[in-house]
C-alpha atoms as a PDB file:
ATOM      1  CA  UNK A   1     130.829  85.833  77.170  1.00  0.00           C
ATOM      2  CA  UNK A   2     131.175  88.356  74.529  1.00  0.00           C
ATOM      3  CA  UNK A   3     129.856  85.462  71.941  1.00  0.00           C
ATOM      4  CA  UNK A   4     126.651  85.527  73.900  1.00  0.00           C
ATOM      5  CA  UNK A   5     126.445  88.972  74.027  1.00  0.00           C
ATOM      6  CA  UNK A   6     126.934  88.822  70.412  1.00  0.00           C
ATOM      7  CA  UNK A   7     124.575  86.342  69.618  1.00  0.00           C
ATOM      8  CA  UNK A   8     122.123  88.337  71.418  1.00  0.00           C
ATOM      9  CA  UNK A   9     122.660  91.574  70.059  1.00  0.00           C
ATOM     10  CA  UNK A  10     122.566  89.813  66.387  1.00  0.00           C
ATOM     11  CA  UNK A  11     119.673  87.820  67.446  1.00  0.00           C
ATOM     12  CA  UNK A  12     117.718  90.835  69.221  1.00  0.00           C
ATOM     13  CA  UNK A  13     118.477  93.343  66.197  1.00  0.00           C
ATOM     14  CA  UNK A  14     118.201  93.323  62.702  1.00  0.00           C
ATOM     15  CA  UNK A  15     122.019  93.743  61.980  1.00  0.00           C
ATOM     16  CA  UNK A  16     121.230  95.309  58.260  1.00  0.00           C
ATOM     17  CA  UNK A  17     119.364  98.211  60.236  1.00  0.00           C
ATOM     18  CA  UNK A  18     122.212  99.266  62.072  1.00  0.00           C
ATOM     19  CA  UNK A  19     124.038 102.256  61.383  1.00  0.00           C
ATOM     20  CA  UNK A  20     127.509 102.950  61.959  1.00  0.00           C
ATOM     21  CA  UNK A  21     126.584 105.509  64.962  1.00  0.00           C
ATOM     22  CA  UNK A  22     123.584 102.981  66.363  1.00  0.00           C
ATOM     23  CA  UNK A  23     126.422 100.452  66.591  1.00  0.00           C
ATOM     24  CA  UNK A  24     128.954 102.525  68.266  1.00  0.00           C
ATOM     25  CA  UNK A  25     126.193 103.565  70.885  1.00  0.00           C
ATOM     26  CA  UNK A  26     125.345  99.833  71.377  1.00  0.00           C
ATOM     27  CA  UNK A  27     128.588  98.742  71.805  1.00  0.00           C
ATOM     28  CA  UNK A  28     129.285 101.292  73.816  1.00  0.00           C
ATOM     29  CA  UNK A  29     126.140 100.794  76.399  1.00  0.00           C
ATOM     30  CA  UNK A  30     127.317  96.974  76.104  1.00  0.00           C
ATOM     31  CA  UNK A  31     130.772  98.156  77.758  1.00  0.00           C
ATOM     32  CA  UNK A  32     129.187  99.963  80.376  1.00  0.00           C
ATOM     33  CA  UNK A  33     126.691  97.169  81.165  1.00  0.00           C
ATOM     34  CA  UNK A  34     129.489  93.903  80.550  1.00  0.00           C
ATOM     35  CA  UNK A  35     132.118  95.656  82.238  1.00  0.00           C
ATOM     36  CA  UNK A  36     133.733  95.129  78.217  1.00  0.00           C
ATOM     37  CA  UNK A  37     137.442  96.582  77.879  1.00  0.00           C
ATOM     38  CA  UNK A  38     138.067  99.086  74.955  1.00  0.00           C
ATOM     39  CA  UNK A  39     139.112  95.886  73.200  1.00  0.00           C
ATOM     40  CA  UNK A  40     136.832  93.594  73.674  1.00  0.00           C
ATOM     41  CA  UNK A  41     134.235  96.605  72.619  1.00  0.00           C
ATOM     42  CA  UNK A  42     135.899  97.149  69.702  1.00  0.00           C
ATOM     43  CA  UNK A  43     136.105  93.774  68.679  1.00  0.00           C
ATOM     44  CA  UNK A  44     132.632  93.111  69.012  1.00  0.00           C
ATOM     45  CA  UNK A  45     131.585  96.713  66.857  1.00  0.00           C
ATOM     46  CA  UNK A  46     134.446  95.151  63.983  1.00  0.00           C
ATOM     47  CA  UNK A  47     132.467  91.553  64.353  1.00  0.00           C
ATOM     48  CA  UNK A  48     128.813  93.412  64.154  1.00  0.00           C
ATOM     49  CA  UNK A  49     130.284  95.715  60.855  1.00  0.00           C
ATOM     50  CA  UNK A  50     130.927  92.541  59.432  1.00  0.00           C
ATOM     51  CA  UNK A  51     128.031  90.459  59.976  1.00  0.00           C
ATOM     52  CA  UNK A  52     126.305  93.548  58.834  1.00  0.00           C
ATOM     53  CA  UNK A  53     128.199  93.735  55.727  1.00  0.00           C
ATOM     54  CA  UNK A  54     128.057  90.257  54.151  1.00  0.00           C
ATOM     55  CA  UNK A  55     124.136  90.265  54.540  1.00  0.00           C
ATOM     56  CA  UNK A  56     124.064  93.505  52.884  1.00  0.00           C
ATOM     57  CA  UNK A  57     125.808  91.573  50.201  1.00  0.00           C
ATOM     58  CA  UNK A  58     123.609  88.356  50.187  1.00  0.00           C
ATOM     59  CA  UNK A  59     120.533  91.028  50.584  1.00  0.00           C
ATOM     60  CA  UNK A  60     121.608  92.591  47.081  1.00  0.00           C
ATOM     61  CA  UNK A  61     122.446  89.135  45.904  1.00  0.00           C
ATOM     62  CA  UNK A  62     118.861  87.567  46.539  1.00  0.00           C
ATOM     63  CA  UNK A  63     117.553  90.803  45.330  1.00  0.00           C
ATOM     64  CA  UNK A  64     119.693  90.808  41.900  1.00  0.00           C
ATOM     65  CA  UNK A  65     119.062  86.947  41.272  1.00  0.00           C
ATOM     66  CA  UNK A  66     114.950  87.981  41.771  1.00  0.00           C
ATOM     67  CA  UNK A  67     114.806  90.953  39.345  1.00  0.00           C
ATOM     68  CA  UNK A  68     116.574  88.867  36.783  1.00  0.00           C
ATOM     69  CA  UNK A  69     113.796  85.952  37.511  1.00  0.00           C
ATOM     70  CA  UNK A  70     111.356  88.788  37.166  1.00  0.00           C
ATOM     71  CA  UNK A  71     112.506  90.171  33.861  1.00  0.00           C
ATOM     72  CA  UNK A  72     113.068  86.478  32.118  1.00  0.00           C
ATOM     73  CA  UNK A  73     109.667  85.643  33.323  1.00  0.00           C
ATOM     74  CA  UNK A  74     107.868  89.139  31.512  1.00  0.00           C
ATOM     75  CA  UNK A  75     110.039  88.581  28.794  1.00  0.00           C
ATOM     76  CA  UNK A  76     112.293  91.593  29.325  1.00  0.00           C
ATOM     77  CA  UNK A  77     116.275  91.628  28.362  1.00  0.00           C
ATOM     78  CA  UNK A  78     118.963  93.090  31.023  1.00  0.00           C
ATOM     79  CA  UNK A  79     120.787  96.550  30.223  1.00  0.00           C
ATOM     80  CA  UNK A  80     123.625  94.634  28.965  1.00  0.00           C
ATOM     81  CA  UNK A  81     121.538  92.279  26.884  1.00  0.00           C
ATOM     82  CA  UNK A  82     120.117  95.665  25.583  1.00  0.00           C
ATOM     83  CA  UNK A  83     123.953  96.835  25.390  1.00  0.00           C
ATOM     84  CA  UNK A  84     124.799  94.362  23.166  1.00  0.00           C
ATOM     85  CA  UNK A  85     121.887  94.657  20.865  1.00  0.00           C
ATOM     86  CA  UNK A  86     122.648  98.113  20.172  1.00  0.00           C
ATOM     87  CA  UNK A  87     126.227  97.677  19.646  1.00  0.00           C
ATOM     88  CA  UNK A  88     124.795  95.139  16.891  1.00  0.00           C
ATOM     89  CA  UNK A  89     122.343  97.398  15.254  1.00  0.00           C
ATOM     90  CA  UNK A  90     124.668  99.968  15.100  1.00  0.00           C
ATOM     91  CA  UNK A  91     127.298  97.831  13.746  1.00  0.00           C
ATOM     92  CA  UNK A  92     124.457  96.467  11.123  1.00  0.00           C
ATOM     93  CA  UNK A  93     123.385  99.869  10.002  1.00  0.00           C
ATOM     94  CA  UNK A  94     127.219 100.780   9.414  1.00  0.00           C
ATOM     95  CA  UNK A  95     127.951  97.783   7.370  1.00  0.00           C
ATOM     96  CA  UNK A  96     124.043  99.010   5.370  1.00  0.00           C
ATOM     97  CA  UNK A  97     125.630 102.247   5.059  1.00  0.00           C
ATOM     98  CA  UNK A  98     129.051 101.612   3.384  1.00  0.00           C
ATOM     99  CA  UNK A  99     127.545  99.006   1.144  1.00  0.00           C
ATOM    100  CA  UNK A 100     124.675 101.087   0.155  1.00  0.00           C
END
């Protein structure tokens, strides 16, 4: 049953808009509606936190992979591609320095 209700919930709401309170007051209307124990309420607000949390991370994973398509395709280097250049100009104009 609580699979269901989970499904549902998941299904019904998009899980990356929850908050941390919105999904303690869900859960907790779920337990007064279900009849859910403390347990099985807490369970499902630990199984919601997570669902929540790896597509957060697959959000900012699709989102990182498409501003990296973005800047190859305008031609545009990363901040550690831009990192590493300056460590090598600096390093270049050093070397100019002590040998000029």
């Amino acid at each position: 049953m609580i699979d269901l209700i989970e499904k549902t919930v998941l299904a019904g709401i998009g899980v990356l808009a929850l908050s941390q309170k919105k999904a303690e007051e869900l859960v907790d209307d779920l337990k007064k509606r279900f009849n859910l124990s403390e347990e099985e309420g807490r369970s499902l607000l630990d199984n919601l936190k997570k669902v929540a949390e790896e597509n957060r991370q697959k959000l900012e994973e699709i989102a990182r992979a498409e501003v990296e398509k973005n800047l190859n395709r305008l031609g545009l280097v990363s901040q550690k591609e831009f990192d590493a250049l300056q460590k090598k100009v600096t390093q270049l104009a050093k070397r100019l320095k002590e040998t000029g």
